[in-house]
C-alpha atoms as a PDB file:
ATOM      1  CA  UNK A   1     -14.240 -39.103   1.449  1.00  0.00           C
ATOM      2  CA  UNK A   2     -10.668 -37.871   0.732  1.00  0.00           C
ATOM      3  CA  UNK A   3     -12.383 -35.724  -2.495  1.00  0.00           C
ATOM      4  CA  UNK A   4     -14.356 -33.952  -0.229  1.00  0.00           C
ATOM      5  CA  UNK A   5     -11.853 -33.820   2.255  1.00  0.00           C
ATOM      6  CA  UNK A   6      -9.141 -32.035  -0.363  1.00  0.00           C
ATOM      7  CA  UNK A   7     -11.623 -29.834  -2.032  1.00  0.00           C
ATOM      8  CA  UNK A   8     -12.152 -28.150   1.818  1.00  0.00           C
ATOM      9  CA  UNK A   9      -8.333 -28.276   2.191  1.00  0.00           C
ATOM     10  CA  UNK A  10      -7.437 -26.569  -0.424  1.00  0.00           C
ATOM     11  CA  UNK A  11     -10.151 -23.752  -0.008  1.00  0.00           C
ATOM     12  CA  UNK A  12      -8.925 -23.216   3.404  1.00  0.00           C
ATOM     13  CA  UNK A  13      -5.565 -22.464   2.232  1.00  0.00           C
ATOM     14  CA  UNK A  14      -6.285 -20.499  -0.519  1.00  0.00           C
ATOM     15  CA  UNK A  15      -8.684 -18.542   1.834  1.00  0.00           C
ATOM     16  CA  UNK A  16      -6.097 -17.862   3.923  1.00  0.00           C
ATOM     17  CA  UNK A  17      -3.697 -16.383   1.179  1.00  0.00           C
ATOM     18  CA  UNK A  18      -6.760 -13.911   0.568  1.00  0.00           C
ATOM     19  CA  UNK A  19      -6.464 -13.563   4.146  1.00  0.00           C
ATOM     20  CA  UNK A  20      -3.023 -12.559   3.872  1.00  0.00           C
ATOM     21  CA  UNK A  21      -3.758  -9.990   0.939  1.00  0.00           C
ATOM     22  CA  UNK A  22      -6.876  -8.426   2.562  1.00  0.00           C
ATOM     23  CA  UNK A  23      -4.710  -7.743   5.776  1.00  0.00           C
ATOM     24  CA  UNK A  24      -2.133  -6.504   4.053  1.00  0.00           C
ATOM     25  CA  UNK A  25      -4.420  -3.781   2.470  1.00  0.00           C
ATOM     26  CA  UNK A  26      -6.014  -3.036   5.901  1.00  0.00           C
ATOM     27  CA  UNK A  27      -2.490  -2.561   7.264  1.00  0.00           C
ATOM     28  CA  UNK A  28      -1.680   0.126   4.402  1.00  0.00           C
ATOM     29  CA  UNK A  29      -5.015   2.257   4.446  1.00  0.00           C
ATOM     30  CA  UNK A  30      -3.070   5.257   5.576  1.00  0.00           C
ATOM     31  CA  UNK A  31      -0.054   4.867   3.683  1.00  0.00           C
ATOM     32  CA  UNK A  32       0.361   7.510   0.981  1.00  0.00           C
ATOM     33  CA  UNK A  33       0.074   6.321  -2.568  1.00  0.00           C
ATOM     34  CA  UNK A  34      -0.897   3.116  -1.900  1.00  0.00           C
ATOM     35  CA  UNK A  35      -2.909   0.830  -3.998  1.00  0.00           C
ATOM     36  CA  UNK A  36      -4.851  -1.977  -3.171  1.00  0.00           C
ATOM     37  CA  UNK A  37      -3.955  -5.562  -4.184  1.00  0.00           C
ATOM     38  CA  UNK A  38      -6.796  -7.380  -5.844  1.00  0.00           C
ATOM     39  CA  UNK A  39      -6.601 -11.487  -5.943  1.00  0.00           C
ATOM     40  CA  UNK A  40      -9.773 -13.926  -6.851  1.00  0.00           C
ATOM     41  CA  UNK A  41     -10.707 -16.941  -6.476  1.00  0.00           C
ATOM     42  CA  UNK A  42     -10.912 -20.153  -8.823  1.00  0.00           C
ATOM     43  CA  UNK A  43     -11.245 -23.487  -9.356  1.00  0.00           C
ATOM     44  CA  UNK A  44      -8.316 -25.733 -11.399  1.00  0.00           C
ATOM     45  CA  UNK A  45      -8.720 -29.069 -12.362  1.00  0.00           C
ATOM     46  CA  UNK A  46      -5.710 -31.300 -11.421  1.00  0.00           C
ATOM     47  CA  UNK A  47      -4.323 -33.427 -14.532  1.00  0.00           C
ATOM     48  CA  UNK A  48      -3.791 -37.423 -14.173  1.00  0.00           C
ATOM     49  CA  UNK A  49      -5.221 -40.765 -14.594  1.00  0.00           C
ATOM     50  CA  UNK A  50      -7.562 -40.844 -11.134  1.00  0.00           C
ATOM     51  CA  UNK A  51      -7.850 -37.271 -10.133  1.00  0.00           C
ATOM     52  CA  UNK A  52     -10.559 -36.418 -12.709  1.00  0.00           C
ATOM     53  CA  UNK A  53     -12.626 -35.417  -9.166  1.00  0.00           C
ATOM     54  CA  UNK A  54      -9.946 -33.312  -7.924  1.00  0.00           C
ATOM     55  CA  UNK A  55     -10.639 -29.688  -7.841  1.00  0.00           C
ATOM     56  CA  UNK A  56      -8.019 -27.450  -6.563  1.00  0.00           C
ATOM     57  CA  UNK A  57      -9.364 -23.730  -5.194  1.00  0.00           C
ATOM     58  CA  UNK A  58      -6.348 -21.295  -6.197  1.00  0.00           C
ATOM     59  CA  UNK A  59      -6.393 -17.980  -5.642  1.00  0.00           C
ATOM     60  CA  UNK A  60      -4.595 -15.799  -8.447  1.00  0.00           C
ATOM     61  CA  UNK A  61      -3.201 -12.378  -8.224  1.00  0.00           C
ATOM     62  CA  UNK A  62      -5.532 -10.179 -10.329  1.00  0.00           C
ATOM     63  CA  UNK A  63      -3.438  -7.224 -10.141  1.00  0.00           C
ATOM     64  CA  UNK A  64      -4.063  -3.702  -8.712  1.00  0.00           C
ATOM     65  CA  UNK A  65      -6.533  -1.325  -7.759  1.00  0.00           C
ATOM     66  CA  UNK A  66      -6.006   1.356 -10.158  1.00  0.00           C
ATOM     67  CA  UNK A  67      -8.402   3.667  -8.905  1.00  0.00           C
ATOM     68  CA  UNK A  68      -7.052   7.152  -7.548  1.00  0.00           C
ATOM     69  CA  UNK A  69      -7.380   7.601  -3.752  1.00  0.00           C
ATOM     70  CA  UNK A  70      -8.241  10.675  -2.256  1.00  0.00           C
ATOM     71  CA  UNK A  71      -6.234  14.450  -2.039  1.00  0.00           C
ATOM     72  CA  UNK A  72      -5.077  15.710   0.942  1.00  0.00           C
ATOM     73  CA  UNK A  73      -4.265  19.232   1.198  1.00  0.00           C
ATOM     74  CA  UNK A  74      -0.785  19.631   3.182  1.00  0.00           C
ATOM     75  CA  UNK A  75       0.402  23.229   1.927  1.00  0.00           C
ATOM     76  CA  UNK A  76       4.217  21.722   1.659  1.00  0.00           C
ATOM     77  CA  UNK A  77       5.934  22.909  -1.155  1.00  0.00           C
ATOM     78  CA  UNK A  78       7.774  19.578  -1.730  1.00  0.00           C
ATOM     79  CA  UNK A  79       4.381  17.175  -1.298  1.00  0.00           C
ATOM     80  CA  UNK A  80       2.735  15.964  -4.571  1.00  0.00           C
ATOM     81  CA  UNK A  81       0.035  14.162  -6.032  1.00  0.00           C
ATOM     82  CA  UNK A  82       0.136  12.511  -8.999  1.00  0.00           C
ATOM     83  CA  UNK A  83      -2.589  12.663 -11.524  1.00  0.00           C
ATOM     84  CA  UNK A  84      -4.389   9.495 -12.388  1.00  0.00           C
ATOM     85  CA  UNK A  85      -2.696   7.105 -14.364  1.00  0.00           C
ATOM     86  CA  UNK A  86       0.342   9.136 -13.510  1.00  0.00           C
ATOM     87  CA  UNK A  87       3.788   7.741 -11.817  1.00  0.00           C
ATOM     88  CA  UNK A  88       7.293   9.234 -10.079  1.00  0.00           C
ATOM     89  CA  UNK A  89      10.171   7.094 -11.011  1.00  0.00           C
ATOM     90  CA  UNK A  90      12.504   6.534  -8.224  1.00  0.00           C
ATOM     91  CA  UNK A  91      15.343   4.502  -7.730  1.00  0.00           C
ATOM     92  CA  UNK A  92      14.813   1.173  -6.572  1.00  0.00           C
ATOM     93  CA  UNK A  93      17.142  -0.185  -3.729  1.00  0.00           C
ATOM     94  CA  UNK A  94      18.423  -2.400  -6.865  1.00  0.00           C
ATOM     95  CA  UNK A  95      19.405   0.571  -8.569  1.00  0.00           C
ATOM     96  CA  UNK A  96      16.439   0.248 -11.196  1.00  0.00           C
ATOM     97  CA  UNK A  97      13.985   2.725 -12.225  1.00  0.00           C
ATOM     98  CA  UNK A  98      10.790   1.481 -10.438  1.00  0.00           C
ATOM     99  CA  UNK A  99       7.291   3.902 -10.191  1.00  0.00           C
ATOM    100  CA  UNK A 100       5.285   5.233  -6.848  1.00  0.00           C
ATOM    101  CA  UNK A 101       2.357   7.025  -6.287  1.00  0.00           C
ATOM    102  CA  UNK A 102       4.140   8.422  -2.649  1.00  0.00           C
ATOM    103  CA  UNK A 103       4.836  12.076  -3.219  1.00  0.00           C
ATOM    104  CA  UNK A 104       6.473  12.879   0.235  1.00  0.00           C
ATOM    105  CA  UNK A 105       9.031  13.978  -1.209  1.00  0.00           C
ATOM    106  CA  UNK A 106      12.323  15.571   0.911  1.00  0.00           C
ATOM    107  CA  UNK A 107      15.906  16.773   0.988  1.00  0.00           C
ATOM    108  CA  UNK A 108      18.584  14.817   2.489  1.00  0.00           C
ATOM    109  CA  UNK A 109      21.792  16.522   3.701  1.00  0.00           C
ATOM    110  CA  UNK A 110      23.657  16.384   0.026  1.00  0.00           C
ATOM    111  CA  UNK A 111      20.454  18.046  -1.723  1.00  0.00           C
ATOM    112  CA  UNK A 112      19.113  14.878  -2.985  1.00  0.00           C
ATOM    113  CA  UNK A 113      15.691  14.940  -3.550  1.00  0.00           C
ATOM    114  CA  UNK A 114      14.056  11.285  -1.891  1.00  0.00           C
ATOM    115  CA  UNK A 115      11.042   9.719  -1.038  1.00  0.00           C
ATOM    116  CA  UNK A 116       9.740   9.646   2.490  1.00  0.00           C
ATOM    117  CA  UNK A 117      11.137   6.306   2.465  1.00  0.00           C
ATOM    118  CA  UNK A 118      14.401   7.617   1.267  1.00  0.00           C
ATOM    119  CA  UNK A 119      14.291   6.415  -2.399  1.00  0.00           C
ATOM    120  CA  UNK A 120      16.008   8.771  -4.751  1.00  0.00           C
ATOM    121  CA  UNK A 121      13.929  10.766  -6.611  1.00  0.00           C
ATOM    122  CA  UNK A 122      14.896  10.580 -10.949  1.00  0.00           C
ATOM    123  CA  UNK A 123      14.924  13.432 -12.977  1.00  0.00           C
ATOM    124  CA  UNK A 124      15.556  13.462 -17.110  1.00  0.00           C
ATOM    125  CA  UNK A 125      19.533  12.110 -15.943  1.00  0.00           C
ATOM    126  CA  UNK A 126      18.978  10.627 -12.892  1.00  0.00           C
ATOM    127  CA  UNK A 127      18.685  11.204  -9.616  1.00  0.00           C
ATOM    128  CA  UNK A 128      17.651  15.039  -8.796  1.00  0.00           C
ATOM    129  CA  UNK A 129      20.202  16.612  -6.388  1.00  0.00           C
ATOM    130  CA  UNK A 130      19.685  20.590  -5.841  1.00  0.00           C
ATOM    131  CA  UNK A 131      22.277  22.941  -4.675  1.00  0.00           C
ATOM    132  CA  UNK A 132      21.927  25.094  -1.154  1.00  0.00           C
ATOM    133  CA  UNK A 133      18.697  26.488  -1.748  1.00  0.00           C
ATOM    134  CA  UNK A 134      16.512  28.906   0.271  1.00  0.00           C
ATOM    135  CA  UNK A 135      13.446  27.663  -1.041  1.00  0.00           C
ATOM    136  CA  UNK A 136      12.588  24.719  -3.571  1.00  0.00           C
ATOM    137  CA  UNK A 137       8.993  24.702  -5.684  1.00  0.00           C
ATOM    138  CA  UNK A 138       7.806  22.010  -7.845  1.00  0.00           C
ATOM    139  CA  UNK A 139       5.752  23.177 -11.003  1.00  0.00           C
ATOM    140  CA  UNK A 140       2.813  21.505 -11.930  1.00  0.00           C
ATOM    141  CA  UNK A 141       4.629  19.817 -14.786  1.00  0.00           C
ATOM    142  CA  UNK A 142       7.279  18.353 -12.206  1.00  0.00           C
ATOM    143  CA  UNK A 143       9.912  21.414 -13.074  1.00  0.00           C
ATOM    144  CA  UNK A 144      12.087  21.857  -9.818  1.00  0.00           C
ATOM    145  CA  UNK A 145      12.475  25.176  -9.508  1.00  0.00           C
ATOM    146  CA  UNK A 146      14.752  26.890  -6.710  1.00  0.00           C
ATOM    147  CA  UNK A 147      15.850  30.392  -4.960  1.00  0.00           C
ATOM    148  CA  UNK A 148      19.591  29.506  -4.402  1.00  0.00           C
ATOM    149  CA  UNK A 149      21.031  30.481  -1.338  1.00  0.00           C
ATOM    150  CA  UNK A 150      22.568  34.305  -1.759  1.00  0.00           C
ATOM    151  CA  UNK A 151      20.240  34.963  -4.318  1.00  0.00           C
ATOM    152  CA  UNK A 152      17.637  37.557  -4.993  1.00  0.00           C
ATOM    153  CA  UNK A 153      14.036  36.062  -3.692  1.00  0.00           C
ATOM    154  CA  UNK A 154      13.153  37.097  -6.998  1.00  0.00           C
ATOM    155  CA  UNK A 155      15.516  34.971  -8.957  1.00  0.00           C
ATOM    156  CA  UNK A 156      13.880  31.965  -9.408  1.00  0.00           C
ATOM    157  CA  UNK A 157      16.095  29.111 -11.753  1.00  0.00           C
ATOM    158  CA  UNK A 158      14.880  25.350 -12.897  1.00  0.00           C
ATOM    159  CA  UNK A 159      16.808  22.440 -11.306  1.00  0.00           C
ATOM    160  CA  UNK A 160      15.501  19.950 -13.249  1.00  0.00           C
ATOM    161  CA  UNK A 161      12.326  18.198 -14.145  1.00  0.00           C
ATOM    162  CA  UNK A 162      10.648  14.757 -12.117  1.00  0.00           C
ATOM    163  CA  UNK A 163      10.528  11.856 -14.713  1.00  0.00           C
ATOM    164  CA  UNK A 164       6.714  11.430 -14.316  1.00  0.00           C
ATOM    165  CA  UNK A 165       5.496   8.216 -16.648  1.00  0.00           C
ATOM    166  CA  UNK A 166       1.981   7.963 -17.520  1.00  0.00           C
ATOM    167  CA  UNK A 167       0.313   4.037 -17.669  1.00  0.00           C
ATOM    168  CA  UNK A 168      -2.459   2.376 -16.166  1.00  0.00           C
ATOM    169  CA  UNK A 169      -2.227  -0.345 -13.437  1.00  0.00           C
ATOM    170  CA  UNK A 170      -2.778  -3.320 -15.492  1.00  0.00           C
ATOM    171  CA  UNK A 171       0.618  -1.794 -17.458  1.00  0.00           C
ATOM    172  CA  UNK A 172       2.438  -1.945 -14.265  1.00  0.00           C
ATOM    173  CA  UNK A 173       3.356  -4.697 -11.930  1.00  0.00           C
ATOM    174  CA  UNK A 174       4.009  -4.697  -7.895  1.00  0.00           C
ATOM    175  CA  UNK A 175       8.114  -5.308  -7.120  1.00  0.00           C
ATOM    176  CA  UNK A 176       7.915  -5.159  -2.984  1.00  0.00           C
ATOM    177  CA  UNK A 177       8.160  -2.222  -0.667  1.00  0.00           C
ATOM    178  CA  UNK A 178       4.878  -0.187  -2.660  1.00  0.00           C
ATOM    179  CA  UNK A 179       7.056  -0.185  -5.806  1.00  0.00           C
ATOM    180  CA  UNK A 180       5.997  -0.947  -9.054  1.00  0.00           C
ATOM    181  CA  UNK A 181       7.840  -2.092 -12.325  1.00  0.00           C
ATOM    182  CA  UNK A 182       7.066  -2.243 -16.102  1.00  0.00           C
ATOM    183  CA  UNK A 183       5.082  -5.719 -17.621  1.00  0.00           C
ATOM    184  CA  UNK A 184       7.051  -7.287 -20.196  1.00  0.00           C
ATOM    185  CA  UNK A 185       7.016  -5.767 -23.636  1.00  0.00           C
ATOM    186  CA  UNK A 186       5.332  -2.553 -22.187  1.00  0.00           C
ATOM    187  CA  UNK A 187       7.291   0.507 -22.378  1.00  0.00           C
ATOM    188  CA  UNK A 188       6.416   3.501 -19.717  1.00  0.00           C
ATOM    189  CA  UNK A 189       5.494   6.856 -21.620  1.00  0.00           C
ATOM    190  CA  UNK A 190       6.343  10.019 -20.536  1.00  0.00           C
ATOM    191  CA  UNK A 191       3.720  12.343 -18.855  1.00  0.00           C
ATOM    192  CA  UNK A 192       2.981  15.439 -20.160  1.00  0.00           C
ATOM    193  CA  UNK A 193       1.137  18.671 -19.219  1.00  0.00           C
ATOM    194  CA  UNK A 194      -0.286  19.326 -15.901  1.00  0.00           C
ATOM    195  CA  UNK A 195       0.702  16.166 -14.388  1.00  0.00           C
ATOM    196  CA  UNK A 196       0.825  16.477 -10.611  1.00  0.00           C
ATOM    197  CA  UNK A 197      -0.788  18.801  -7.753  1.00  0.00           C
ATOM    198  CA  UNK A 198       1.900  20.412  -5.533  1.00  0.00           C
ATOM    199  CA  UNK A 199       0.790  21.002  -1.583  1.00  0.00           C
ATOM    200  CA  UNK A 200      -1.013  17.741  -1.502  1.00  0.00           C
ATOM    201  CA  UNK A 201      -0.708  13.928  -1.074  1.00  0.00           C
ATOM    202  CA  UNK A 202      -2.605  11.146  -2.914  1.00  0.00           C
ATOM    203  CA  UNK A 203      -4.416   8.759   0.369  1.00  0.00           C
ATOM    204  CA  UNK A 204      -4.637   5.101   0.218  1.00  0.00           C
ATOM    205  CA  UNK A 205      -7.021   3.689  -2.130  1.00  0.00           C
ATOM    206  CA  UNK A 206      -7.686   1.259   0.103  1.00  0.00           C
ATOM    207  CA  UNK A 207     -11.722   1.070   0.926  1.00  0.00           C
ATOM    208  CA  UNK A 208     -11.484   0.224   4.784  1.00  0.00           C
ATOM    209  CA  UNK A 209     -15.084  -0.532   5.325  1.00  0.00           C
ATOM    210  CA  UNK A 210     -15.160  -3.005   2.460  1.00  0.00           C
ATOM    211  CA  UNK A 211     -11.967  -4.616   3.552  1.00  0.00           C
ATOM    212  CA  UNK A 212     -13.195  -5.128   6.927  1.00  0.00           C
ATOM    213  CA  UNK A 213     -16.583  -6.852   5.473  1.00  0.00           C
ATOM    214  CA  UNK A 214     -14.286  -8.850   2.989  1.00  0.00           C
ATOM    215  CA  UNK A 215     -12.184 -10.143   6.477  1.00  0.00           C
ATOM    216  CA  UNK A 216     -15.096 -11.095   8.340  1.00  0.00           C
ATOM    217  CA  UNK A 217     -16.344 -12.893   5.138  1.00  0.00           C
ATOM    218  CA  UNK A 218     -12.780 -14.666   4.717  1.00  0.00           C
ATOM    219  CA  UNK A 219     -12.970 -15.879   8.377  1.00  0.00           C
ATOM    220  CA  UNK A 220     -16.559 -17.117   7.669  1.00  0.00           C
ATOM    221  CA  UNK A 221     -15.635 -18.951   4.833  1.00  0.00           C
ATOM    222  CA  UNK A 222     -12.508 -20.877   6.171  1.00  0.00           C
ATOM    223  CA  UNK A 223     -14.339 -21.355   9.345  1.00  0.00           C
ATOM    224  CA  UNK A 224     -17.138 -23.472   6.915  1.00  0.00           C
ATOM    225  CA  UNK A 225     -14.039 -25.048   5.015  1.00  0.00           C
ATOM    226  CA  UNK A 226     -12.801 -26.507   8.559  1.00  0.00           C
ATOM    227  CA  UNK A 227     -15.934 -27.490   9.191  1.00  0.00           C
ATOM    228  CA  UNK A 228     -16.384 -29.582   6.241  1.00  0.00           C
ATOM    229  CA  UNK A 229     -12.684 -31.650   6.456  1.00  0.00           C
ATOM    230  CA  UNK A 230     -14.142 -32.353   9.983  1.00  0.00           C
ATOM    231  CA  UNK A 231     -17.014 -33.859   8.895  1.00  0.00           C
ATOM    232  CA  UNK A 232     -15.387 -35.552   5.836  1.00  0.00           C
ATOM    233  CA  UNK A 233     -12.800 -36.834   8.258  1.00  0.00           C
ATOM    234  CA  UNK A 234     -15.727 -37.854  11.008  1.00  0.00           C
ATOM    235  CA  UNK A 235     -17.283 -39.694   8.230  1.00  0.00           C
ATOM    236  CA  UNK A 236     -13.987 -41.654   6.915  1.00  0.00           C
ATOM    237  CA  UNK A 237     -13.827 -42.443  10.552  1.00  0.00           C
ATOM    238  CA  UNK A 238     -17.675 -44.230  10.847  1.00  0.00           C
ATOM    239  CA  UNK A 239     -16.930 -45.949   7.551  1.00  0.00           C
ATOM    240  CA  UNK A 240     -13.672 -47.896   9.030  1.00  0.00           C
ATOM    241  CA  UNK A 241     -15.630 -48.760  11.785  1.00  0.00           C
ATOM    242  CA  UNK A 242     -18.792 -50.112  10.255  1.00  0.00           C
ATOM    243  CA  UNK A 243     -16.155 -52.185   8.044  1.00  0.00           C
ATOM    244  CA  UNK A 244     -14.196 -53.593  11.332  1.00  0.00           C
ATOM    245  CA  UNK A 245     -18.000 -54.718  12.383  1.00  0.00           C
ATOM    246  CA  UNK A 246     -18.102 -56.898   9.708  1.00  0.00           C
END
C-alpha cells in the first residue's frame, strides 16, 4: 500500500509546485515584458536496493515562453518595445548586467534613465544619464537623442545608445524580479538595426484563458491525487484489521 500511497504523494506535491508556477503567470498577465514560465511534468525512478517500485513525479523547470506578447500603442516618447529575440540590459540590484523585455523606461531626478521599476538603464559605458533636457527621443536603433535645455528645438544631439542584446529564451535564464541572465558558456550578442519600436510597450505573453484552464486542471488533478492516498491509506487500514481478526 505505501507504493501507491507515495506515488499519489509525490504527484500532489509536485502538482502543487505547477500550482505555484501557473499562479504566478496569472498574477503577471498585465505586467509589461513579461514572459511566461513553462515547467512539466515527469516521472524519476528512485535508486536503491527495495525501491525498484518507487516512482517519484517531479516537476522540472522547462524554461521560458519565448514567444513575443502583444504591442501596445502608448505615444510616450520614452516607452519601447523590443523586437523579438531582442533584450535591454539593465543593472541588476547586484550591480550585474541582467536583460528585460519592460520598456517603461523614465528619468529620475539626476537624468538617469531607469526602468519603471527603477533599474538603471546601460548604455555602451554604463548606465545612461542625460543632461537637463527639454525633450528626450529614442531612435529605433536605441540612439538617445535629446534637445538640451537652452537649445534651439532644432538642435537635436545623441546621448548615447541602449545596449540592446539579441538571444533567444532558451539562451537566457530567469534571476528573480522579471530579470534574466546569460546560460553558462553563452555569450549575449549585440542587436543591430531596427531593434525596438518607440511609443509602445511589449504586453504579457501570458495566455490568460489557457492559464485559467491549466488551474482548474491542476486543482482536478491534486484533488484525484488526495483521493487516491485516502484510499491507499483506507485500505492499509482494512488490511491491519483483517490481520488483528486472525
Amino acid at each position: 500500500m505505501d507504493r501507491a500511497l507515495y506515488v499519489a504523494m509525490t504527484g500532489a506535491a509536485q502538482t502543487l509546485r505547477a500550482q505555484a508556477v501557473n499562479h504566478h503567470n496569472l498574477a503577471n498577465a498585465s505586467t509589461v515584458g513579461f514572459k511566461a514560465e513553462l515547467a512539466v511534468a515527469g516521472a524519476v525512478g528512485i535508486d536503491g536496493t527495495g525501491f525498484g517500485a518507487r516512482i517519484n513525479a517531479q516537476n522540472f523547470m522547462a524554461g521560458t515562453d519565448g514567444q513575443g506578447g502583444s504591442l501596445q500603442a502608448t505615444g510616450q516618447a520614452l516607452d519601447v518595445a523590443l523586437k523579438q529575440d531582442n533584450w535591454l540590459a539593465v543593472q541588476a540590484p547586484d550591480g550585474r548586467e541582467a536583460y528585460t523585455k519592460a520598456g517603461d523606461l523614465t528619468l529620475d531626478a539626476t537624468g538617469t534613465l531607469r526602468t519603471a521599476s527603477g533599474l538603471a538603464v546601460l548604455g555602451e559605458g554604463g548606465p545612461i544619464t542625460l543632461p537637463p533636457a527639454t525633450q528626450v527621443n529614442i531612435g529605433a536603433d536605441g540612439t538617445v537623442s535629446l534637445i538640451a535645455a537652452g537649445q534651439s528645438d532644432s538642435i537635436a544631439t545623441s546621448a548615447g545608445k541602449l545596449k540592446i542584446i539579441t538571444a533567444p529564451a532558451s539562451q537566457l535564464e530567469r534571476s528573480g524580479n522579471g530579470l534574466f541572465s546569460a546560460r553558462a558558456g553563452f555569450t549575449p550578442q549585440p542587436a543591430t538595426g531596427a531593434v525596438l519600436t518607440t511609443g509602445a510597450l511589449e504586453s504579457s505573453n501570458v495566455n490568460v484563458a489557457d492559464a485559467m484552464v491549466t488551474m482548474i486542471e491542476l486543482a482536478r488533478n491534486f484533488e484525484l491525487q488526495t483521493r487516491a492516498m485516502k484510499a491507499a491509506d483506507e485500505n492499509a487500514q482494512q488490511s491491519a484489521s483483517l490481520l488483528r481478526m486472525k
